[in-house]
Protein backbone atom coordinates (compact mmCIF):
# COMPACT_ATOMS: atom_id res chain seq x y z
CA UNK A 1 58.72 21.58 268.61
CA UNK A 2 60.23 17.92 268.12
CA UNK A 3 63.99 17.38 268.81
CA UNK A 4 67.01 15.34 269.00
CA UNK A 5 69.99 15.69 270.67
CA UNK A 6 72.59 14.50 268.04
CA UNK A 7 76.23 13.56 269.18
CA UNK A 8 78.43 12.94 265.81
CA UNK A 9 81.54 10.62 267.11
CA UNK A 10 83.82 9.55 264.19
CA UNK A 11 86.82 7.25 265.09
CA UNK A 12 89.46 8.69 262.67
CA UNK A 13 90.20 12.41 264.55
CA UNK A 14 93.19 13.76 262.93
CA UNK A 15 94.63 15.18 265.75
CA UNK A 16 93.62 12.53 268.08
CA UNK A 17 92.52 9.11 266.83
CA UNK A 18 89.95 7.42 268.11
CA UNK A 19 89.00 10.51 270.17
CA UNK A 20 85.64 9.37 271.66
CA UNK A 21 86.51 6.17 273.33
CA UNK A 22 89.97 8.08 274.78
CA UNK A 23 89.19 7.56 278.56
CA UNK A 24 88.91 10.66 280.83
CA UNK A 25 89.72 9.69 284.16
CA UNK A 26 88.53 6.36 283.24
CA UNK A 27 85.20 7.16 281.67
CA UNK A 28 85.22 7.04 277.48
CA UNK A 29 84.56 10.71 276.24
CA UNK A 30 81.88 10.10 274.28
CA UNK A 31 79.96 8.37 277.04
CA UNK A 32 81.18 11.62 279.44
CA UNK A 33 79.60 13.73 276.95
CA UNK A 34 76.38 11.80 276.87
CA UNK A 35 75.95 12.00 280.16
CA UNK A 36 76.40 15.55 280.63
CA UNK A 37 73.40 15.94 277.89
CA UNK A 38 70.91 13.50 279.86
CA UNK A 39 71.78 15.96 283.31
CA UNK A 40 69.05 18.46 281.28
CA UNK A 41 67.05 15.97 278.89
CA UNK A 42 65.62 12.67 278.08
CA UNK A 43 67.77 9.96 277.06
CA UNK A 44 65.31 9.05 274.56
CA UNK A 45 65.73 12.40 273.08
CA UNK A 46 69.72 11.71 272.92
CA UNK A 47 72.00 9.78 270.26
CA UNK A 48 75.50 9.26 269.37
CA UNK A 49 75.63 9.76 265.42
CA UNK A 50 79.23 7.35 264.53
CA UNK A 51 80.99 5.51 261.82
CA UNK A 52 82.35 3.26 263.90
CA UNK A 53 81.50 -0.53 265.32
CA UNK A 54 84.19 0.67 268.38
CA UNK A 55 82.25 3.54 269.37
CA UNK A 56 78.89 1.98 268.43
CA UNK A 57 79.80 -1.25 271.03
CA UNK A 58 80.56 1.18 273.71
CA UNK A 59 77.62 3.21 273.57
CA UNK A 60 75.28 0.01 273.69
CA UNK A 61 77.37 -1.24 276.78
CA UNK A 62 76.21 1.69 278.63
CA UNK A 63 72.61 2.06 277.68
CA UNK A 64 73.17 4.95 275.04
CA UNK A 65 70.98 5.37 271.82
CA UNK A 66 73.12 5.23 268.25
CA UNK A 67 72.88 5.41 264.81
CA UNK A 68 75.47 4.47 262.60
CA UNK A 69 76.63 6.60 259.64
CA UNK A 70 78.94 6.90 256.80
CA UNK A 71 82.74 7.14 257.13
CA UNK A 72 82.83 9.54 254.31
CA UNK A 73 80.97 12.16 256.03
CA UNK A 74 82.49 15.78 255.49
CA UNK A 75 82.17 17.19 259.01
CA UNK A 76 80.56 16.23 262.14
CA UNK A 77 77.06 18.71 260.48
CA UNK A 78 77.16 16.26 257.77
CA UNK A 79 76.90 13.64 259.98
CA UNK A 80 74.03 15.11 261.86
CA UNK A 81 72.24 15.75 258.28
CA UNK A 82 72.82 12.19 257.90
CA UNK A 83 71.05 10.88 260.99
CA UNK A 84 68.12 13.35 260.43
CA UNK A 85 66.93 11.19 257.30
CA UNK A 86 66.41 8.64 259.54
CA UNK A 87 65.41 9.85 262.43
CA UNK A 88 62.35 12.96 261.70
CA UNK A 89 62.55 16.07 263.80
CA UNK A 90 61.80 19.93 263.80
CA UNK A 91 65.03 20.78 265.31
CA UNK A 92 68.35 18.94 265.98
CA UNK A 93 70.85 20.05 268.48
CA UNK A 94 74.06 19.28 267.70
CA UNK A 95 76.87 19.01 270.94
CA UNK A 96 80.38 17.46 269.75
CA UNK A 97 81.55 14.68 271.06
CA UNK A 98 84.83 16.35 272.71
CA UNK A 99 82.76 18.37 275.00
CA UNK A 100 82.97 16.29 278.31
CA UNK A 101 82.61 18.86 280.42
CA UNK A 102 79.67 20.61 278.09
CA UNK A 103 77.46 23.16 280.80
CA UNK A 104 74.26 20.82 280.47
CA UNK A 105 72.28 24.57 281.36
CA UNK A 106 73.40 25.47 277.67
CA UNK A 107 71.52 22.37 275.90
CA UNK A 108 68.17 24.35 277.69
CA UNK A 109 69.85 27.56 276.31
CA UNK A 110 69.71 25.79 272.79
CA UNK A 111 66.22 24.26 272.88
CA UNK A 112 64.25 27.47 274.04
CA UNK A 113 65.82 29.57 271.61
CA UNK A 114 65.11 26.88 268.79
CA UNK A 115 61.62 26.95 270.09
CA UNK A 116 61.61 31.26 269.70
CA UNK A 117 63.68 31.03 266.48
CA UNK A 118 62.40 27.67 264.65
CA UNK A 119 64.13 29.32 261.36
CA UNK A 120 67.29 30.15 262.39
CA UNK A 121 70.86 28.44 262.79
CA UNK A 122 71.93 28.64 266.51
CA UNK A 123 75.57 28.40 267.96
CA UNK A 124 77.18 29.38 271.38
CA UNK A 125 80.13 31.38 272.28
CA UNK A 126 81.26 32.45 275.79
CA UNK A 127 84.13 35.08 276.51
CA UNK A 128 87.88 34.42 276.34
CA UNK A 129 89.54 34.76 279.32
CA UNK A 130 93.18 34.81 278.45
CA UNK A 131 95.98 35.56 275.48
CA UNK A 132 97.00 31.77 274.91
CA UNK A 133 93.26 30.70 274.38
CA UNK A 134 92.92 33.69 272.44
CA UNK A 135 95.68 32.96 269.71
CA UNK A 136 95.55 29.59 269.68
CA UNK A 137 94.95 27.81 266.62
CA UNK A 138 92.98 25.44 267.95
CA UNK A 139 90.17 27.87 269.68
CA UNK A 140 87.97 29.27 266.71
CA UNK A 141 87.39 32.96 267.99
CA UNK A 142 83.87 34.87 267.16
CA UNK A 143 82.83 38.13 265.65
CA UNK A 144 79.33 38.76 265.75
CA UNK A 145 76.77 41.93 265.46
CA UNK A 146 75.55 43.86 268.22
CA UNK A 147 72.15 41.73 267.80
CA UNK A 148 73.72 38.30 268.24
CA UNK A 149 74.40 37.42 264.25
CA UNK A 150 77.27 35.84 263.10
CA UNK A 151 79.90 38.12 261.23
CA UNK A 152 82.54 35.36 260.88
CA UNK A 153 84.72 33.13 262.68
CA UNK A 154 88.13 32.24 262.45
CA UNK A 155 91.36 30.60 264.66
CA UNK A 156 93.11 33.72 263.91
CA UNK A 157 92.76 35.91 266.91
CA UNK A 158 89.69 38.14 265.93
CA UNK A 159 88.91 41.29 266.51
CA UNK A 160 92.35 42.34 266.51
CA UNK A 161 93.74 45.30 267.48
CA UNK A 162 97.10 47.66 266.36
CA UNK A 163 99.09 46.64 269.28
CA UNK A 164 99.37 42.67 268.44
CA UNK A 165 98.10 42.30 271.81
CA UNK A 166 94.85 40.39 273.01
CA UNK A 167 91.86 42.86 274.95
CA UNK A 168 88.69 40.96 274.03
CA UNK A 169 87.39 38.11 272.78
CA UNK A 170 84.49 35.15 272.07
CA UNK A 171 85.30 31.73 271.44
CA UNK A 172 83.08 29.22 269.82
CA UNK A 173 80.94 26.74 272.12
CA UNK A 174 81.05 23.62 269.82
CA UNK A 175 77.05 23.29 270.69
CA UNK A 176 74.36 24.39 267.57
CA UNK A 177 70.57 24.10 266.85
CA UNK A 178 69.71 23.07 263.31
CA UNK A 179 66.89 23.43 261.51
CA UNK A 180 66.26 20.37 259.52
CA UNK A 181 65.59 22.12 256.61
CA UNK A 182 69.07 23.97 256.61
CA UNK A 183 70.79 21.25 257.92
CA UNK A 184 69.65 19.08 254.46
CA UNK A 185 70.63 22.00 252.21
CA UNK A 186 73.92 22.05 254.04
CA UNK A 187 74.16 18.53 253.57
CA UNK A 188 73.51 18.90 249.63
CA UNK A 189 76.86 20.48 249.09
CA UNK A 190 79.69 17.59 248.24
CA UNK A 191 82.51 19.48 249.30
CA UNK A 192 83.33 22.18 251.91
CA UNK A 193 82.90 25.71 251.15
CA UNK A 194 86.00 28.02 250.08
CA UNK A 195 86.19 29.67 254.23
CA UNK A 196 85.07 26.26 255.69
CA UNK A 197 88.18 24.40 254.53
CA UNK A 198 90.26 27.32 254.81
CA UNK A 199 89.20 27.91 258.34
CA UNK A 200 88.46 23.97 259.15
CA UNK A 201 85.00 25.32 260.91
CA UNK A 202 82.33 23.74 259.48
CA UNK A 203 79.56 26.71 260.34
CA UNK A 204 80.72 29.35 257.88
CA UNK A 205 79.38 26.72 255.35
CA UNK A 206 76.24 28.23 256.72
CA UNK A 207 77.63 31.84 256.26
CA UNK A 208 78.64 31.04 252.87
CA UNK A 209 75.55 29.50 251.79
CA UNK A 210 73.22 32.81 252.50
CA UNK A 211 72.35 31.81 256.02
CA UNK A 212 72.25 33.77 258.92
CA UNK A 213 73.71 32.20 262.29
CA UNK A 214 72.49 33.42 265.80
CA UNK A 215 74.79 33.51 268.42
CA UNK A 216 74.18 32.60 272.27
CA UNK A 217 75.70 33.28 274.90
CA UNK A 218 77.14 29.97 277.18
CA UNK A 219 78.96 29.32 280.15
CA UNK A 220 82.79 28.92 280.19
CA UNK A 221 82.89 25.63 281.56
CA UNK A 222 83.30 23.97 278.45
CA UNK A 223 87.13 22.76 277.08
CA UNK A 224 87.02 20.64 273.63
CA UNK A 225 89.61 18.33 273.79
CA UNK A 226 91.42 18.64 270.56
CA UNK A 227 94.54 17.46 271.95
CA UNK A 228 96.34 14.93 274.26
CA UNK A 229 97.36 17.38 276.23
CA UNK A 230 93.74 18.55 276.33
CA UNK A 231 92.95 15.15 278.66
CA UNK A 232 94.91 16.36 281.58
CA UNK A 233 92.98 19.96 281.18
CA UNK A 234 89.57 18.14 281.47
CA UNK A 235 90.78 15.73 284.12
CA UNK A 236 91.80 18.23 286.50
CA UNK A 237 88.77 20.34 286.31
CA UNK A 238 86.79 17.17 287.08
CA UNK A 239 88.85 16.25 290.32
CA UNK A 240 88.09 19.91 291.20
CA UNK A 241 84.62 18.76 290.63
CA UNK A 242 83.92 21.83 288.04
């Protein structure tokens, strides 16, 4: 199996501009992110995937592989579609650019399952620990079948329960495995699906176009910084050298 690590980085985060070059404790995200990928696999098998000369300038400074792509891409899996016509592989793994403290054990997790299920759409999801994370609206929470498959996903807090009150829960690990062929026919579509703009989470376009989505399990060590206050999060845990 032939793959490529795929990093999409756009500039123009709503909630954060220019989100991948924001330094965490002094490193630029996006490189932090890079890095953790290249802990597990060749940097010739890893690229940042942006729409922006700022982000592109930064990678080349520090030895990181890009391609550039088009501002008007719908979601970071658009993005990833977009690289894949230029760049030919079996399976593209896709880890977001706000994961700078991504668990580079789950980017092995993602490549041997790929390799077992060449067919299928991969994601990861670890456990939630606590009720903020779980009812946050910026956490998208899983529901999935006792075999792994995607049921749905959602920033409401999911499953819920009579009492209001959080028990259990999976969050998303913003980490996937494409196939190329389902990440062009996701690509095809011009405009996001009915639960994908509803939800803002781009992988129930999958769910909504007829595919199934396999679920793996991660580590926790992951935060997404969605947020400024999401820097300080990610800054601590790295002085505490988690």
């Amino acid at each position: 199996m032939t793959y490529a690590v795929v990093i999409p980085a756009r500039y123009a985060s709503t909630r954060l501009p220019g989100k991948p070059l924001v330094p965490i404790a002094g490193v630029p995200m996006i490189v932090r992110t890079w890095q953790r990928c290249i802990e597990e696999v060749d940097p010739q098998h890893v690229w940042v995937a942006t729409d922006d000369d700022r982000i592109a300038q930064v990678c080349s400074e520090n030895g990181i592989q890009w391609r550039m792509t088009s501002s008007d891409c719908l979601t970071g899996t658009d993005r990833v579609a977009e690289f894949a016509r230029s760049i030919p592989a079996d399976t593209y793994i896709n880890v977001q650019g706000d994961e700078p403290l991504f668990n580079p054990d789950d980017l092995r997790v993602l490549i041997e399952a790929a390799a077992k299920h060449p067919h299928d759409v991969l994601n990861g999801y670890c456990s939630i620990q606590d009720g903020d994370e779980f009812f946050s609206g910026a956490v998208p929470k899983v529901v999935f079948r006792p075999d792994g498959r995607l049921l749905y996903m959602s920033r409401a807090g999911i499953p819920g329960n009579k009492t209001g009150q959080f028990r259990l829960g999976y969050r998303q690990v913003c980490a996937y495995a494409f196939p190329a062929e389902a990440l062009q026919q996701f690509a095809q579509l011009t405009q996001k699906t009915a639960l994908e703009e509803q939800e803002d989470i781009e992988i129930l376009r999958f769910l909504e176009m007829g595919f199934e989505v396999r679920m793996l399990p991660m580590s926790a060590h992951s935060i997404a910084v969605d947020l400024p206050e999401h820097v300080s999060r990610v800054e601590q845990r790295i002085q505490q050298g988690l």
